[in-house]
N, C-alpha and C. Protein backbone atom coordinates (compact mmCIF):
# COMPACT_ATOMS: atom_id res chain seq x y z
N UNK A 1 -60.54 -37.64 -111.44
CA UNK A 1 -60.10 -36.32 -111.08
C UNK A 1 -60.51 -36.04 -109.64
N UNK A 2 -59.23 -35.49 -108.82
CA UNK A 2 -59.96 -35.35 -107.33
C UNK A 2 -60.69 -33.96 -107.25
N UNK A 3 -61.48 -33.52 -106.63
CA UNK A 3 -62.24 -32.23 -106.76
C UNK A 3 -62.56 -32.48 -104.86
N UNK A 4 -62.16 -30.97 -104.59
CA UNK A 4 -62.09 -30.39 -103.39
C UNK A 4 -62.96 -29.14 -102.93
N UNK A 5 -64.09 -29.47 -102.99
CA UNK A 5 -65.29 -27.71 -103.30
C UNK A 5 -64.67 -27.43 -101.70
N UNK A 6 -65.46 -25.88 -101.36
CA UNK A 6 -65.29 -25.53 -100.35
C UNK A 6 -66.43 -26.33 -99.17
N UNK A 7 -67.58 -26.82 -100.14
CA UNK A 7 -68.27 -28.20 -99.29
C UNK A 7 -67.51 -29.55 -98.89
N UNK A 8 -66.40 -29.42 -98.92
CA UNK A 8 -65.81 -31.18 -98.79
C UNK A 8 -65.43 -31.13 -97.58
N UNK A 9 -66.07 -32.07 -96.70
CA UNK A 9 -65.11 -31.87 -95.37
C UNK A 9 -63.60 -32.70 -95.35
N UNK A 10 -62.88 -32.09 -94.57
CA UNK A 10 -61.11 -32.73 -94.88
C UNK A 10 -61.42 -33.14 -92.98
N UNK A 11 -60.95 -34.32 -93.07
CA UNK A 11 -60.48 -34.72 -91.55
C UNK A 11 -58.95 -35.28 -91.55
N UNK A 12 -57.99 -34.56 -90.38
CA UNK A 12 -56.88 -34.73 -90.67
C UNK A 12 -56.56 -35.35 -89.41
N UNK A 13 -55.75 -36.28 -89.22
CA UNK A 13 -55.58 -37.43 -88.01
C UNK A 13 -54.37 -36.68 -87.32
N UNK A 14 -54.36 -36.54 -86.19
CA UNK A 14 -53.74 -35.98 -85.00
C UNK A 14 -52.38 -37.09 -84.92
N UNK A 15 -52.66 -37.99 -84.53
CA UNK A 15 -51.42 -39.09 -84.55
C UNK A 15 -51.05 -39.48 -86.00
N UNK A 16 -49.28 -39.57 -86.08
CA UNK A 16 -49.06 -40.16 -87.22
C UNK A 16 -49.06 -41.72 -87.69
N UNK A 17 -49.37 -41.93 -89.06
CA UNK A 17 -49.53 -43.50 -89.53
C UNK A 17 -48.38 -44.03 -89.70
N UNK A 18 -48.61 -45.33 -90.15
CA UNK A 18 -47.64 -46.29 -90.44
C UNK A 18 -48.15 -46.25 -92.17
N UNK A 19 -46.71 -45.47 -92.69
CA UNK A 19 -47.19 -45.01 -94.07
C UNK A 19 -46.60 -46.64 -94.84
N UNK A 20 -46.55 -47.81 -94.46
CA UNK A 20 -46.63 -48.78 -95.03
C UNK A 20 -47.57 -49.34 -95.48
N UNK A 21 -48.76 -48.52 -94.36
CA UNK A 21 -50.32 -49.34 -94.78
C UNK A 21 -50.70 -48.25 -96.23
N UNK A 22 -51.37 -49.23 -96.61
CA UNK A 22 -52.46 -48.40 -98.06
C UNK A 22 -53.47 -48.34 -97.97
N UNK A 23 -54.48 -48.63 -99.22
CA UNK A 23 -55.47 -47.57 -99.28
C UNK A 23 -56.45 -48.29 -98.10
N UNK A 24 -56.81 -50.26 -97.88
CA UNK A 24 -57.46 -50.33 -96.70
C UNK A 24 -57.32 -50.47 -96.02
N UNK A 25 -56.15 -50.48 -95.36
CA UNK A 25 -55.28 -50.34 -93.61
C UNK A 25 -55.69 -48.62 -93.41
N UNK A 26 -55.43 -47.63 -94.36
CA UNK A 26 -55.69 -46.09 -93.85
C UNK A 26 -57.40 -46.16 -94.04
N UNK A 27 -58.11 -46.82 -94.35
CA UNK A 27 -59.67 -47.10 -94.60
C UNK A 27 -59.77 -47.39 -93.25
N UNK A 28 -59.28 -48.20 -93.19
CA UNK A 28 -59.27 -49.01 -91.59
C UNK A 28 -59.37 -47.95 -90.54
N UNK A 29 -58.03 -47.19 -90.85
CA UNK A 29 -57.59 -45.74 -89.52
C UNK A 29 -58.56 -45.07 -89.52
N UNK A 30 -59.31 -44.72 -90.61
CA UNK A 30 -60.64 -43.55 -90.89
C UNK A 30 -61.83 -44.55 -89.80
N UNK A 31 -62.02 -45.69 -89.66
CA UNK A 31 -63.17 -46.19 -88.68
C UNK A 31 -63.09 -46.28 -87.64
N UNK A 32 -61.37 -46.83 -87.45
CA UNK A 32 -61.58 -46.70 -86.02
C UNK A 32 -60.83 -45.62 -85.13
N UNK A 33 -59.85 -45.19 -85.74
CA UNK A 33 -59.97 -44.09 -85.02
C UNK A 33 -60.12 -43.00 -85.18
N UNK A 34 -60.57 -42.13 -86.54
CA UNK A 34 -61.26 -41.33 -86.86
C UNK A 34 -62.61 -40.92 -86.74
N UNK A 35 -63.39 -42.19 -86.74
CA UNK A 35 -64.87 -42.67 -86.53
C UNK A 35 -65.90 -41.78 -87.62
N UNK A 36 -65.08 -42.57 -88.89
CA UNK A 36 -65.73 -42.20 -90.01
C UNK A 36 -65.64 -42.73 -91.18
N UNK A 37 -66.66 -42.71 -92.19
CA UNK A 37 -66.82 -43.38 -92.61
C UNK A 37 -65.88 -43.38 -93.96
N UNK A 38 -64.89 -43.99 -94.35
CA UNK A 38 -64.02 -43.82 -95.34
C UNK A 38 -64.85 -43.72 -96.96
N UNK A 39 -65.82 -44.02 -97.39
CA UNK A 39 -66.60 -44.24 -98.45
C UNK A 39 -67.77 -42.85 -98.70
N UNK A 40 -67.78 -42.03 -97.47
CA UNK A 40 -68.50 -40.84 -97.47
C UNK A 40 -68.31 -39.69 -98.02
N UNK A 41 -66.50 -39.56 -98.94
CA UNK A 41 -66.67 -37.88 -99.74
C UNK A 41 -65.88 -37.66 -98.87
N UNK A 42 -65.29 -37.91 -97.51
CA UNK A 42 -64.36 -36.78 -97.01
C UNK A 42 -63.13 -36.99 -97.36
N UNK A 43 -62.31 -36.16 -96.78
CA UNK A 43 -60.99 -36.42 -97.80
C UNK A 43 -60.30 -36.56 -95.89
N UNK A 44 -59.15 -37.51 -96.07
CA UNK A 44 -58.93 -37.76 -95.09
C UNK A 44 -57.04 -37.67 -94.78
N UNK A 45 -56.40 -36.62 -93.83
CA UNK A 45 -55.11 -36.42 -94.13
C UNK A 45 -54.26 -37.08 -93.25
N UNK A 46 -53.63 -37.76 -93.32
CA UNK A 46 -52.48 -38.21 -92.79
C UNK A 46 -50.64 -38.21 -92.88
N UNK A 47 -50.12 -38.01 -91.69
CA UNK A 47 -49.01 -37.84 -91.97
C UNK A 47 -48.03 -38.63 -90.83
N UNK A 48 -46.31 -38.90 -91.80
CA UNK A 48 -45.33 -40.00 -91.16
C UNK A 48 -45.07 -39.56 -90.20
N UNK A 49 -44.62 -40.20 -89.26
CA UNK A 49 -44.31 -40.34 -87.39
C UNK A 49 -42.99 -38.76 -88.16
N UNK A 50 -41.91 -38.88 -89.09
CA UNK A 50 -41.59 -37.88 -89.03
C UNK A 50 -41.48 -36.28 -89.89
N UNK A 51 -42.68 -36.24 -89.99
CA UNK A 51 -43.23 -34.76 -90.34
C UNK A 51 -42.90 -34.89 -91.83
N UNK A 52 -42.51 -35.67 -92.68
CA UNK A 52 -41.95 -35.30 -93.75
C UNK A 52 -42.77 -35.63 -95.01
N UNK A 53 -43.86 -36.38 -94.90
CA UNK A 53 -45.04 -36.76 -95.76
C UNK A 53 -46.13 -36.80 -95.34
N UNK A 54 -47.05 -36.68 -96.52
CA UNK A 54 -48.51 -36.74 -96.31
C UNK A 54 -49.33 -37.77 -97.22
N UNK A 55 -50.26 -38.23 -96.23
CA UNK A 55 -50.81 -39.20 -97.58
C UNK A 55 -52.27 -38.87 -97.52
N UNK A 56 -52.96 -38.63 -98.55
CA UNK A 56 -54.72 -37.83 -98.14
C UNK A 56 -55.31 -39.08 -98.93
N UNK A 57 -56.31 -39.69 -98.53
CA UNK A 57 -57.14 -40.84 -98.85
C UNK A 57 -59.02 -39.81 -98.93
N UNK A 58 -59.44 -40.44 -100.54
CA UNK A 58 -60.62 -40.22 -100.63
C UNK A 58 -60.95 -40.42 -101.88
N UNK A 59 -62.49 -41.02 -101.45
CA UNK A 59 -63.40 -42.14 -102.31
C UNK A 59 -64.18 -40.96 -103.34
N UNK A 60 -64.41 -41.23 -103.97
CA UNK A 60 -64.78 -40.15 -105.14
C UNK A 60 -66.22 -41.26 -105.94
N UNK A 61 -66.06 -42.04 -105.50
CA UNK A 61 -68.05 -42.69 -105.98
C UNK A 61 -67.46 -43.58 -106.46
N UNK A 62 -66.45 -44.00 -107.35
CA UNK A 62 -66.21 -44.85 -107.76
C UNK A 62 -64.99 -45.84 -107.34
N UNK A 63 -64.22 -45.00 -106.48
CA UNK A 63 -63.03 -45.81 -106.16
C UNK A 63 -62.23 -45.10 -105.48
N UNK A 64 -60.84 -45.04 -105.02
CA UNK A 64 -60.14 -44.79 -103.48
C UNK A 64 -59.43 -44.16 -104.53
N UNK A 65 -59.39 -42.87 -104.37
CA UNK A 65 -57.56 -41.82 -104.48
C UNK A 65 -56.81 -42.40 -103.51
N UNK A 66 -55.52 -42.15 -103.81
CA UNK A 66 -54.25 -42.14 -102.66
C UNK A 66 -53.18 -41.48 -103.01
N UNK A 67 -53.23 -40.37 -102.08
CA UNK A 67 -52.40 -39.49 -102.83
C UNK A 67 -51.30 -39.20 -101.74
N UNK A 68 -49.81 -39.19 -102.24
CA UNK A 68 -48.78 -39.14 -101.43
C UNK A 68 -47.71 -37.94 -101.59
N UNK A 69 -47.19 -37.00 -100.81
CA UNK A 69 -46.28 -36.03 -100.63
C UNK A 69 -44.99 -36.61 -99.50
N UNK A 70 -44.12 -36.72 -100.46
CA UNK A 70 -42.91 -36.10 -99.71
C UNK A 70 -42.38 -35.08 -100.13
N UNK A 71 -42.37 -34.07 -98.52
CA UNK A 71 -41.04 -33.08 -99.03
C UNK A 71 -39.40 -33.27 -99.05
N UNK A 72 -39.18 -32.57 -99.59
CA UNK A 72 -37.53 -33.32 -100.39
C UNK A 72 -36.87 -32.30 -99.80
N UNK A 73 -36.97 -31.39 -98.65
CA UNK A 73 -36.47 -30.83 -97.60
C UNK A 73 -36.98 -30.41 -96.61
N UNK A 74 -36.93 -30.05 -95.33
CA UNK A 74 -37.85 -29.38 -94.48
C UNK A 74 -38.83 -30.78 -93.87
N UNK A 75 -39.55 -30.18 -93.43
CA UNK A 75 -41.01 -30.91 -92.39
C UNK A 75 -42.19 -30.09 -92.85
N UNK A 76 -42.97 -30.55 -92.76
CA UNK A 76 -44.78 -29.61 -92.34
C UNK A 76 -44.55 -29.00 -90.88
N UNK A 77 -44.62 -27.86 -90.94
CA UNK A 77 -44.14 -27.61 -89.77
C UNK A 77 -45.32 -27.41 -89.02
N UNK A 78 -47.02 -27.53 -89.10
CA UNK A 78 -48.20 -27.53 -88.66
C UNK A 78 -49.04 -29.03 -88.48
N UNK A 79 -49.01 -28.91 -87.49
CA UNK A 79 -49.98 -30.39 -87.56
C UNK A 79 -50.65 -29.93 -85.96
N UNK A 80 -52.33 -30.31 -86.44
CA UNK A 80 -53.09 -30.47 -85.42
C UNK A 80 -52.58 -31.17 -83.82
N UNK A 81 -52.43 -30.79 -82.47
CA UNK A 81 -51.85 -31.14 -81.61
C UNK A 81 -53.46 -31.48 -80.60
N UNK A 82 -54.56 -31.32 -80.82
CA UNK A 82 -55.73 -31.76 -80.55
C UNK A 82 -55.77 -33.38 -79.46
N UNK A 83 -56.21 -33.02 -78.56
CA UNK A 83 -56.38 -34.28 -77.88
C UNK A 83 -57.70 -35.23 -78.57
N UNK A 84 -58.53 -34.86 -79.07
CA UNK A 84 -59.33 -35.73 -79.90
C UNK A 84 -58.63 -36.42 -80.79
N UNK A 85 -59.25 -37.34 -81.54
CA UNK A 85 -58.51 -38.40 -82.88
C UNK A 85 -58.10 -37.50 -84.32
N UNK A 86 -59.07 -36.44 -84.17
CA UNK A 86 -58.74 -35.85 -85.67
C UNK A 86 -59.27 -34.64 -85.52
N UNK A 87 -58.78 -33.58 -87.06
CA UNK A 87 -58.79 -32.32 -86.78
C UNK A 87 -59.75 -31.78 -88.18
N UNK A 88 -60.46 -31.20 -88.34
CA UNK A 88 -61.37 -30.66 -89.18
C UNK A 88 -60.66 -29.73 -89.87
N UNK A 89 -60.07 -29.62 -91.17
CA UNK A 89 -59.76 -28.20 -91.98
C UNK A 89 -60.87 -27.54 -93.14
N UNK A 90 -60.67 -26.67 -93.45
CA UNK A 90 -61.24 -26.24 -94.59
C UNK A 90 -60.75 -26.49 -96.15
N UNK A 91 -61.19 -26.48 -97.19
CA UNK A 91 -60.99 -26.99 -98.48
C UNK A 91 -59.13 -26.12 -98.73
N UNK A 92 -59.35 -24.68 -98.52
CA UNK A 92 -58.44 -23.95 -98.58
C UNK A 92 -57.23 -23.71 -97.73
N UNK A 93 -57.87 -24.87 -96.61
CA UNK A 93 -56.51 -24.97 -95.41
C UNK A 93 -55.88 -26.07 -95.76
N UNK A 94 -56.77 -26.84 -96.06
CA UNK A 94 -56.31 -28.29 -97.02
C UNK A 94 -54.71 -28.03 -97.93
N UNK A 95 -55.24 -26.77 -99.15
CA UNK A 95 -54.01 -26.40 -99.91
C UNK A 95 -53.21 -25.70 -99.14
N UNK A 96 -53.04 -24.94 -98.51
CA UNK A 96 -52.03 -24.65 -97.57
C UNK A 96 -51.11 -25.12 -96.64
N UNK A 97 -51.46 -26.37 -96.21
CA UNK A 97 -51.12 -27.43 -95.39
C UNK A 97 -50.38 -28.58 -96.31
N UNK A 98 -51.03 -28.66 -97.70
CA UNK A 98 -49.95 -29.40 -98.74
C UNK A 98 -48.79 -28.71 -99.40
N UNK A 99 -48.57 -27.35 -98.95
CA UNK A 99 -47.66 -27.03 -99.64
C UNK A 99 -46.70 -26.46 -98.51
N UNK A 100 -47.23 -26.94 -96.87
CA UNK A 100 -45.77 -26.99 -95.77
C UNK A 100 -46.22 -25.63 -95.37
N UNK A 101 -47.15 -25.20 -95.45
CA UNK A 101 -48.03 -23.98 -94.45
C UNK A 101 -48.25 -24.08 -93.73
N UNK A 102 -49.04 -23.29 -92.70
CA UNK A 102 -49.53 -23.06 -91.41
C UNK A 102 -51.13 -22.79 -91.58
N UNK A 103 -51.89 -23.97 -91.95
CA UNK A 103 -53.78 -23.55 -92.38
C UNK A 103 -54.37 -22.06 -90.90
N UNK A 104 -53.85 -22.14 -89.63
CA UNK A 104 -54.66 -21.50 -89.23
C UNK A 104 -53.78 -20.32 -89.09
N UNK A 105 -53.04 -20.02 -89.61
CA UNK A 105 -52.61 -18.67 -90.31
C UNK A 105 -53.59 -17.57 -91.50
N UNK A 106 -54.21 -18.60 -92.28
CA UNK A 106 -54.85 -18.14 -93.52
C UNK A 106 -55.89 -17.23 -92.55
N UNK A 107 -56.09 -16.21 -93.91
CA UNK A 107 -57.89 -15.52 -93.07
C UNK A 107 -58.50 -15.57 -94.54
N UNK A 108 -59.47 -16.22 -94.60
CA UNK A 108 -60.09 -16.60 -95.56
C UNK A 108 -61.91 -16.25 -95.16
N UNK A 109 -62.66 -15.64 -96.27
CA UNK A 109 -64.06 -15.45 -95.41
C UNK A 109 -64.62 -16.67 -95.50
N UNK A 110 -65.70 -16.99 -94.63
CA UNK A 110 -66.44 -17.74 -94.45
C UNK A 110 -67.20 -19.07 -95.60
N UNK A 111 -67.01 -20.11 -95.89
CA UNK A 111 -67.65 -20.67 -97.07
C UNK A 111 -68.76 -20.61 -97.20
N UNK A 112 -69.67 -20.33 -96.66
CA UNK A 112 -71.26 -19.38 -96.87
C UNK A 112 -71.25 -18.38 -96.08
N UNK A 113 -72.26 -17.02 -96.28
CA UNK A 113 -72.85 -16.43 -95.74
C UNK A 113 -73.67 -15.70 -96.19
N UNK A 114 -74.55 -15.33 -95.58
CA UNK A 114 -76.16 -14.47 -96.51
C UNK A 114 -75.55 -13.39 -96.89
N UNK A 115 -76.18 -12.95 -98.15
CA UNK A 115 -75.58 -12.18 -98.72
C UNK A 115 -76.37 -11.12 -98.37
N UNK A 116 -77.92 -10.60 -98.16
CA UNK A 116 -78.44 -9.78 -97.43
C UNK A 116 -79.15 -10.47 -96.54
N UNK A 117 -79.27 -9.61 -95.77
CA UNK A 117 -80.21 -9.69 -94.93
C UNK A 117 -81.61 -9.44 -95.06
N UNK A 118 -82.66 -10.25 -94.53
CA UNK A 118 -84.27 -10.32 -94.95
C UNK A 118 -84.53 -9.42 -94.93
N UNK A 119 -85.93 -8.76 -95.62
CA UNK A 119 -86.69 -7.82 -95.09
C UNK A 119 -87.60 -7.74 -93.96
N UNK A 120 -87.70 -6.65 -93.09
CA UNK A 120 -88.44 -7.11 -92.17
C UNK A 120 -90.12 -7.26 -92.15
């Protein structure tokens, strides 16, 4: 079962793959040019040179998810344009972004914050 807390970091790759490769050619993309470690819990997003699929790769302790979207009309019309290798989302931008959203549209509060403040 894949499980996505609001602790999971999602790294989503700026350039698109060659959605021919699988689960260790996109293992591969997560080291070197993501510069991370594919076996660490993050969930990792990738998408085809033309906007029309997604493939999210992540290790769950025991073994590699690979999970694939095509949309059957339209594009993702959001993708990180970042001059770095990859783009950081949140658990909840994650679902927004699989269903052909715009993640930095959402306003979502913060995944922690103190709930009071100390005494002085």
């Amino acid at each position: 079962m894949i499980q996505v807390t609001p602790q999971t970091r999602v790294l989503v790759a700026v350039e698109p793959a060659d959605f021919r490769r699988g689960i260790d050619g996109l293992a591969q993309a997560c080291r070197a040019v993501l510069r991370s470690d594919p076996m660490g819990g993050t969930v990792f997003v990738f998408r085809n040179r033309r906007r029309t699929a997604i493939k999210v790769l992540l290790y769950d302790g025991q073994g590699f998810w690979l999970c694939h979207k095509r949309l059957s009309q339209g594009r993702f019309r959001w993708w990180p344009a970042s001059a770095d290798a990859g783009a950081t989302l949140r658990a909840h931008e994650l679902q927004v972004l699989l269903w052909g959203g715009d993640p930095t549209a959402t306003s979502a509060p913060p995944d922690w914050r103190r709930v009071s403040t100390p005494a002085a």
